[in-house]
C-alpha atoms as a PDB file:
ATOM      1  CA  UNK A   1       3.179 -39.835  40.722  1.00  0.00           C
ATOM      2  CA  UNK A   2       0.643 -37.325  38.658  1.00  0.00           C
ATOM      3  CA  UNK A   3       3.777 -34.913  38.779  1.00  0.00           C
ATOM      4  CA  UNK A   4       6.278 -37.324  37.002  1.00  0.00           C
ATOM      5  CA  UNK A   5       3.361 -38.792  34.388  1.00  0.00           C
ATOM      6  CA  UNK A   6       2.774 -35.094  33.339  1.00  0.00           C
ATOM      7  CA  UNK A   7       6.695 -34.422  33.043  1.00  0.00           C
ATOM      8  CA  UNK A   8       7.079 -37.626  31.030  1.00  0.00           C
ATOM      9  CA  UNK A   9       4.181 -36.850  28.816  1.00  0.00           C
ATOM     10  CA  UNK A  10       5.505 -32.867  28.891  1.00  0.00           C
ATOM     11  CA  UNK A  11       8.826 -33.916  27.385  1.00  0.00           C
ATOM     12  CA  UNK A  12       7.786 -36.900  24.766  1.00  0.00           C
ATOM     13  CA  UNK A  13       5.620 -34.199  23.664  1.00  0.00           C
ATOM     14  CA  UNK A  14       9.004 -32.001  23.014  1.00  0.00           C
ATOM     15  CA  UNK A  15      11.018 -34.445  21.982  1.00  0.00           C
ATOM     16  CA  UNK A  16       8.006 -35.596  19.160  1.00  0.00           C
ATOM     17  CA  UNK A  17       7.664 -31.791  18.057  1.00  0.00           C
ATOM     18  CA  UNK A  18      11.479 -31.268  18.096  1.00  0.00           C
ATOM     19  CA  UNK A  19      11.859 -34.666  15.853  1.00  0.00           C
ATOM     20  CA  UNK A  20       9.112 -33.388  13.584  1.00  0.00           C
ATOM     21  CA  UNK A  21      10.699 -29.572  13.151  1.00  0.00           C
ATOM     22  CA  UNK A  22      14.802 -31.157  13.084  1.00  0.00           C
ATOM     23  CA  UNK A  23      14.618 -31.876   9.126  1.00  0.00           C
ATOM     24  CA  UNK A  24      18.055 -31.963   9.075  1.00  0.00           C
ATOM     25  CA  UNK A  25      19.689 -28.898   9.009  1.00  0.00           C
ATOM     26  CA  UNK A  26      17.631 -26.299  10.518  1.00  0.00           C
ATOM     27  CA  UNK A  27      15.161 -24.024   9.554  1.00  0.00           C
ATOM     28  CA  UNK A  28      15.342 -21.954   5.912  1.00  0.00           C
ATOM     29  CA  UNK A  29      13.655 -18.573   5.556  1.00  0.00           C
ATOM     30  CA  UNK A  30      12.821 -18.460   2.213  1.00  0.00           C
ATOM     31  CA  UNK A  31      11.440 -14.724   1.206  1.00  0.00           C
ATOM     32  CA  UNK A  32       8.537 -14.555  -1.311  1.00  0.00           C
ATOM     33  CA  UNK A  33       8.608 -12.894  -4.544  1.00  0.00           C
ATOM     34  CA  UNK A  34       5.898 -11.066  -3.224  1.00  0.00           C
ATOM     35  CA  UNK A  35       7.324  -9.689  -0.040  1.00  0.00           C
ATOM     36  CA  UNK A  36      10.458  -8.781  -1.868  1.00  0.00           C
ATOM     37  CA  UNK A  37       8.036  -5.933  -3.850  1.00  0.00           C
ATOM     38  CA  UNK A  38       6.384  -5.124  -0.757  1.00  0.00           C
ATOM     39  CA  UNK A  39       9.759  -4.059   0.762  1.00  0.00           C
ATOM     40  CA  UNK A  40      10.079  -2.022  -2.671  1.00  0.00           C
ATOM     41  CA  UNK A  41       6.752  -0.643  -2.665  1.00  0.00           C
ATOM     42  CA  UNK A  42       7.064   0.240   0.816  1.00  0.00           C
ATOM     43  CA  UNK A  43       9.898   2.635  -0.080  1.00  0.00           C
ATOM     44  CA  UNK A  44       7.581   4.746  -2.492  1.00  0.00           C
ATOM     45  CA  UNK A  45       4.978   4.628   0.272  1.00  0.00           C
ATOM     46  CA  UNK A  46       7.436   6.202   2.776  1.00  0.00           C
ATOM     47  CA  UNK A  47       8.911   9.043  -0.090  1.00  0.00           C
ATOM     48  CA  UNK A  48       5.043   9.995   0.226  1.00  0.00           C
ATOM     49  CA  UNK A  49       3.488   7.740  -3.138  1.00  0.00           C
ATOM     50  CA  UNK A  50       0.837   5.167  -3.099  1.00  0.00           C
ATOM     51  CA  UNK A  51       2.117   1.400  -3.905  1.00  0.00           C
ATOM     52  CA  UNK A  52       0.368  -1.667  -4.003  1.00  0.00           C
ATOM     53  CA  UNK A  53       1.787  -4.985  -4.946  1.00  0.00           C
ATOM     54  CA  UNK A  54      -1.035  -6.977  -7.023  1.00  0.00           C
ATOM     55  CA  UNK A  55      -1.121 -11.074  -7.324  1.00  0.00           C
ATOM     56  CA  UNK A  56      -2.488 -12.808 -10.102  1.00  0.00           C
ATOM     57  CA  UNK A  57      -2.608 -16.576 -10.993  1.00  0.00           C
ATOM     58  CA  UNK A  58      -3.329 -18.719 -13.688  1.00  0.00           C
ATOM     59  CA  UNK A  59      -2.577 -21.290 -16.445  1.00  0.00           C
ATOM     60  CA  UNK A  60      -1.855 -18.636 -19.001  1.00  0.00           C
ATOM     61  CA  UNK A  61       0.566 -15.341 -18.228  1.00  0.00           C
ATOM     62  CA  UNK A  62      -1.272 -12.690 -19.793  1.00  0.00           C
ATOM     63  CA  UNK A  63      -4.296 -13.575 -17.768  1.00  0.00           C
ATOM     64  CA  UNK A  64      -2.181 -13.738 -14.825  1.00  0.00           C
ATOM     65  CA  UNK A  65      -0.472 -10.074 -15.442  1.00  0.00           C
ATOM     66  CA  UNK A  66      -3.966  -8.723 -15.974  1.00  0.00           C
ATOM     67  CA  UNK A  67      -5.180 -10.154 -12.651  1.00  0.00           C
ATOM     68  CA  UNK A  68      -2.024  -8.696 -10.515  1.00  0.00           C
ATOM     69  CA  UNK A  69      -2.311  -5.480 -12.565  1.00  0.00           C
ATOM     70  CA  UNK A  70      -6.203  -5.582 -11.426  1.00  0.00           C
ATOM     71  CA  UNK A  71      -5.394  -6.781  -8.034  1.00  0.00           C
ATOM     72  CA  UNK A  72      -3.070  -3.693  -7.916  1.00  0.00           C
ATOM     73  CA  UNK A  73      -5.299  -0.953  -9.406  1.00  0.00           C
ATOM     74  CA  UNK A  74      -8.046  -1.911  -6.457  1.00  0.00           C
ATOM     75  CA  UNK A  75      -5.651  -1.688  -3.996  1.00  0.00           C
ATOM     76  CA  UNK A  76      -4.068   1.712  -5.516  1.00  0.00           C
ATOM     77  CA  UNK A  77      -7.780   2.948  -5.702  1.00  0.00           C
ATOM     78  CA  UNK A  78      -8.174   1.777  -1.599  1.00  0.00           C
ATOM     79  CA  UNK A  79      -5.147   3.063  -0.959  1.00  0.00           C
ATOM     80  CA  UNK A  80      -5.716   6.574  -2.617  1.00  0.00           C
ATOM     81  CA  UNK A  81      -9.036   6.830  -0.446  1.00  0.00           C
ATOM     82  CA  UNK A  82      -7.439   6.384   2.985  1.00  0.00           C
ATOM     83  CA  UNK A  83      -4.691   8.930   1.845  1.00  0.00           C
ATOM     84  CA  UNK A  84      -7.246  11.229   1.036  1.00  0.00           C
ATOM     85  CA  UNK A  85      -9.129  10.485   4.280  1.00  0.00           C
ATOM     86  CA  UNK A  86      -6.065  10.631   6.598  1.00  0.00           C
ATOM     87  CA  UNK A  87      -5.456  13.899   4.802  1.00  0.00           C
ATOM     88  CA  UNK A  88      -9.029  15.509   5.689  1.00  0.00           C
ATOM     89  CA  UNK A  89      -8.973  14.354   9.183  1.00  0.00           C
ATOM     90  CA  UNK A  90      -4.893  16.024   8.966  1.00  0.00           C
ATOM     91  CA  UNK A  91      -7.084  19.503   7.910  1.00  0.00           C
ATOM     92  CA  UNK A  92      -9.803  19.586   9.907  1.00  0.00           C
ATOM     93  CA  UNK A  93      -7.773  19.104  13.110  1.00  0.00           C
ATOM     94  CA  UNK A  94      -5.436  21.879  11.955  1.00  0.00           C
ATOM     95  CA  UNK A  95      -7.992  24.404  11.024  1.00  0.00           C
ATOM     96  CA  UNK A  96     -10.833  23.319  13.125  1.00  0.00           C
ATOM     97  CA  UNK A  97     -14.217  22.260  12.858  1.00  0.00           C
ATOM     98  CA  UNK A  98     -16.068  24.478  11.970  1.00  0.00           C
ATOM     99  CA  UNK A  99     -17.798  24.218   8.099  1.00  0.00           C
ATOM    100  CA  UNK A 100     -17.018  20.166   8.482  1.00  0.00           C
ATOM    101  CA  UNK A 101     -19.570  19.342   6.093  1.00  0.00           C
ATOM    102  CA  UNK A 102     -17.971  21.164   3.297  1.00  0.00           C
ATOM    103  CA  UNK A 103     -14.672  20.016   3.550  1.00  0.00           C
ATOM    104  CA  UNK A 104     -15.909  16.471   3.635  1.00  0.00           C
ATOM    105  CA  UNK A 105     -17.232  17.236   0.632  1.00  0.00           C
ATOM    106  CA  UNK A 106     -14.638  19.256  -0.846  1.00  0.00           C
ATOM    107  CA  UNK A 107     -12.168  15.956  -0.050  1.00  0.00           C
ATOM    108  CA  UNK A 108     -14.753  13.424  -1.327  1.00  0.00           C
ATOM    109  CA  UNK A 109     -14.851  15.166  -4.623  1.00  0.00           C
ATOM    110  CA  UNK A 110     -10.957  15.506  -4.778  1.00  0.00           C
ATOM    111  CA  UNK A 111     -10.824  11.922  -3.976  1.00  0.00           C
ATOM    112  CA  UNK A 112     -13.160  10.499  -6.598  1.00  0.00           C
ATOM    113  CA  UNK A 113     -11.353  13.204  -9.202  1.00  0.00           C
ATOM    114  CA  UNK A 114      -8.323  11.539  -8.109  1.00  0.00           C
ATOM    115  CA  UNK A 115      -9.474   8.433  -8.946  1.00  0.00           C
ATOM    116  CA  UNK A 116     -10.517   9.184 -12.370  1.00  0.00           C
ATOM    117  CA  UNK A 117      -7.646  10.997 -13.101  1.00  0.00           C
ATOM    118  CA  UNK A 118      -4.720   9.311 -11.799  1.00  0.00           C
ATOM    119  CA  UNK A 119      -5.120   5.640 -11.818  1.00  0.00           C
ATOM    120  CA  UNK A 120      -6.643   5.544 -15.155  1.00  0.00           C
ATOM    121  CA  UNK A 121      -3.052   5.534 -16.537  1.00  0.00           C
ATOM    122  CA  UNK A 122      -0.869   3.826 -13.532  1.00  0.00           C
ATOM    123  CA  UNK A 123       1.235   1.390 -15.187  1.00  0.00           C
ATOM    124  CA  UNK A 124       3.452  -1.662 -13.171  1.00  0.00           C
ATOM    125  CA  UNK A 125       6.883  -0.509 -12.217  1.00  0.00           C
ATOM    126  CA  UNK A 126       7.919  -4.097 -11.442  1.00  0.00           C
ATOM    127  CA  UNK A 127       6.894  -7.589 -11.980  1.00  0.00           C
ATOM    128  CA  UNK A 128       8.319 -10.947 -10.631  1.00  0.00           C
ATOM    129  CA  UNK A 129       6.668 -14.039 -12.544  1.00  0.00           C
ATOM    130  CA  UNK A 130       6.975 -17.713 -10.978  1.00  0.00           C
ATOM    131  CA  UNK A 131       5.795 -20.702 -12.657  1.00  0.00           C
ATOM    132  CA  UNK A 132       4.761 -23.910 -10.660  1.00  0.00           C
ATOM    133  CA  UNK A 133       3.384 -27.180 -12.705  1.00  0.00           C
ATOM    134  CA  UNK A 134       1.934 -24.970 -15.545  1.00  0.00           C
ATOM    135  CA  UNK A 135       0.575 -22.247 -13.317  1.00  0.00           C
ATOM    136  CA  UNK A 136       1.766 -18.901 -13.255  1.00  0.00           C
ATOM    137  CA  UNK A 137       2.025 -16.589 -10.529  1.00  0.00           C
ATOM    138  CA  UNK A 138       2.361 -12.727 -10.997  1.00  0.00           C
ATOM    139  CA  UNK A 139       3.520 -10.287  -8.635  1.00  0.00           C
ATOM    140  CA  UNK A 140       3.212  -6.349  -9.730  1.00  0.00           C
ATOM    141  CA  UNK A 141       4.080  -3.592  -7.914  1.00  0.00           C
ATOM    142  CA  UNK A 142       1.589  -0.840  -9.606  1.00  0.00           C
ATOM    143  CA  UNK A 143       2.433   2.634  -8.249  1.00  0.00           C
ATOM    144  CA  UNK A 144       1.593   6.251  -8.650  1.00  0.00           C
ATOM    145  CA  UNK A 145       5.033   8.506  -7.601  1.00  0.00           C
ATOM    146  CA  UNK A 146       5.026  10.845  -5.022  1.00  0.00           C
ATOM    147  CA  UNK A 147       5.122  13.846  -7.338  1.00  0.00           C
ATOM    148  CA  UNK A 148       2.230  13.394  -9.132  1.00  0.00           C
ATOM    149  CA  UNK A 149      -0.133  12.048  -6.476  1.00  0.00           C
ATOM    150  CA  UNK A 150       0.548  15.596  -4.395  1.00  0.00           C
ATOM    151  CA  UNK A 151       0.776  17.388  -7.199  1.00  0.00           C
ATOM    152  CA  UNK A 152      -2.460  16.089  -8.372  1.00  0.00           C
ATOM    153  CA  UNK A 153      -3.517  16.489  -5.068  1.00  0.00           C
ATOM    154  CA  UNK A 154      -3.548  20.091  -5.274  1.00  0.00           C
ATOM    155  CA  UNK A 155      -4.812  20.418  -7.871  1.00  0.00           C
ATOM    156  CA  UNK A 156      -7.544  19.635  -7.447  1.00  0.00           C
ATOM    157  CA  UNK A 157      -7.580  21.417  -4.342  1.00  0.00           C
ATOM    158  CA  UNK A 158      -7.614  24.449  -6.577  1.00  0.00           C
ATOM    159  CA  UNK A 159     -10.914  23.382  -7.808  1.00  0.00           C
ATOM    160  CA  UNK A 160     -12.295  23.673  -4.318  1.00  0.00           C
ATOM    161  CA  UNK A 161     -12.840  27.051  -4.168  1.00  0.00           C
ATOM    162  CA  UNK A 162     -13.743  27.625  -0.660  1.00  0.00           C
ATOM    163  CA  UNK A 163     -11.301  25.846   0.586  1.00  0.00           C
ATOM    164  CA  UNK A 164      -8.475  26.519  -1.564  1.00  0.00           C
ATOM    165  CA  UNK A 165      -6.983  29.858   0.493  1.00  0.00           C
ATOM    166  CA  UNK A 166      -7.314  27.751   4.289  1.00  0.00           C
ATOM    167  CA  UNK A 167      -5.301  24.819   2.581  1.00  0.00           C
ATOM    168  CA  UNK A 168      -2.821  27.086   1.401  1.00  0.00           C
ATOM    169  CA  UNK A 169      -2.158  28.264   4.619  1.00  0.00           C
ATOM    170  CA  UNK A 170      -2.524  25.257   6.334  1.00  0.00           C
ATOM    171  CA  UNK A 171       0.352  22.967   7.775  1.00  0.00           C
ATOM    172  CA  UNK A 172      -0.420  20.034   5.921  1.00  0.00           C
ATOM    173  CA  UNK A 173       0.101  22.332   2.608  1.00  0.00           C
ATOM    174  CA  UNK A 174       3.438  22.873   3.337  1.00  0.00           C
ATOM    175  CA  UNK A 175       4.702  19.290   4.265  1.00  0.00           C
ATOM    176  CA  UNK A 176       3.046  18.430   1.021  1.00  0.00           C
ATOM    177  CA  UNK A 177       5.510  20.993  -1.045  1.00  0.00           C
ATOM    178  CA  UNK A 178       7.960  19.548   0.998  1.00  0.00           C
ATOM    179  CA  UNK A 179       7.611  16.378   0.570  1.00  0.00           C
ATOM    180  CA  UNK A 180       7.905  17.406  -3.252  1.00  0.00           C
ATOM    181  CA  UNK A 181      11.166  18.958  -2.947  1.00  0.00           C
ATOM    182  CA  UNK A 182      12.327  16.427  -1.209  1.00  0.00           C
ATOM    183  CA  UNK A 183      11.627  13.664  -4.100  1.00  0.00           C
ATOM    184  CA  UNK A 184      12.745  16.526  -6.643  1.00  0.00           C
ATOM    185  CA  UNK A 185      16.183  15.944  -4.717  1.00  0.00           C
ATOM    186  CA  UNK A 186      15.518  12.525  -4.317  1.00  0.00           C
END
């Protein structure tokens, strides 16, 4: 008897969830303006840039485009830092431990000259705007290409002296210059 009540109660419980989800035609997948420039920024990401798609709402556009260009900008600037990070931890596995506290500070320094130096002038690459009972929504892709990110990259490499001629030589050196070639071709 317990067995049949909890079948009964098992399948109203489907057929009440399976009323509730029929709607009439079946399910739509409806793909966001903002995971549309994700899939674009991705791309940049993969070529070996930094992307970040920024959202910004409000009643008036301009304020809106300012907060996804700001939203974008922070995550460019968090986005920069784990690059930079990931590529330390890429050099000090390659050429070993040894002198760790300088090249941690050798890579702080080129990520906070980084910083001040290339996403000061990072400007969108692509915007989708919705509007929604008088409220506008802005999505931004704000980028920095893969060219000058590297490139800037080593530069200011070359401004870490004691470093400079074990980066050269390292691994992670040359998959950078390739990775420029490669987007030269690109």
């Amino acid at each position: 008897m317990k067995k049949n009540a909890m079948l009964i109660g098992v399948i109203a419980i489907a057929v009440i969830l399976g009323g509730c989800a029929g709607g009439g035609g079946g399910m739509n997948i409806v793909q966001s303006p903002h995971s549309q420039l994700q899939m674009e920024a991705n791309q940049l990401v993969k070529a070996g840039g930094l992307a970040f798609v920024g959202t910004g709402i409000s009643q008036r556009e301009d304020i809106a485009r300012n907060k996804a260009q700001n939203a974008g900008r922070t995550g460019l600037g968090q986005a920069l830092e784990t690059k930079v990070k990931a590529y330390e931890k890429q050099f000090i596995e390659e050429v070993g431990s040894a002198g760790e506290a300088e090249i941690n500070e050798a890579f702080q320094t080129v990520s906070e000259q980084l910083s001040k130096t290339v996403l000061v002038g990072v400007l969108p690459i692509n915007e989708v705007i919705t509007l929604n009972e008088g409220t506008y929504t802005i999505y931004t892709i704000m980028a920095v290409d893969p060219k000058t990110f590297i490139q800037s990259f080593q530069d200011q490499m070359k401004e870490q002296k004691a470093l400079y001629t074990r980066y050269r030589q390292s691994e992670m050196s040359k998959e950078m210059d390739k990775k420029l070639e490669d987007y030269d071709n690109f």
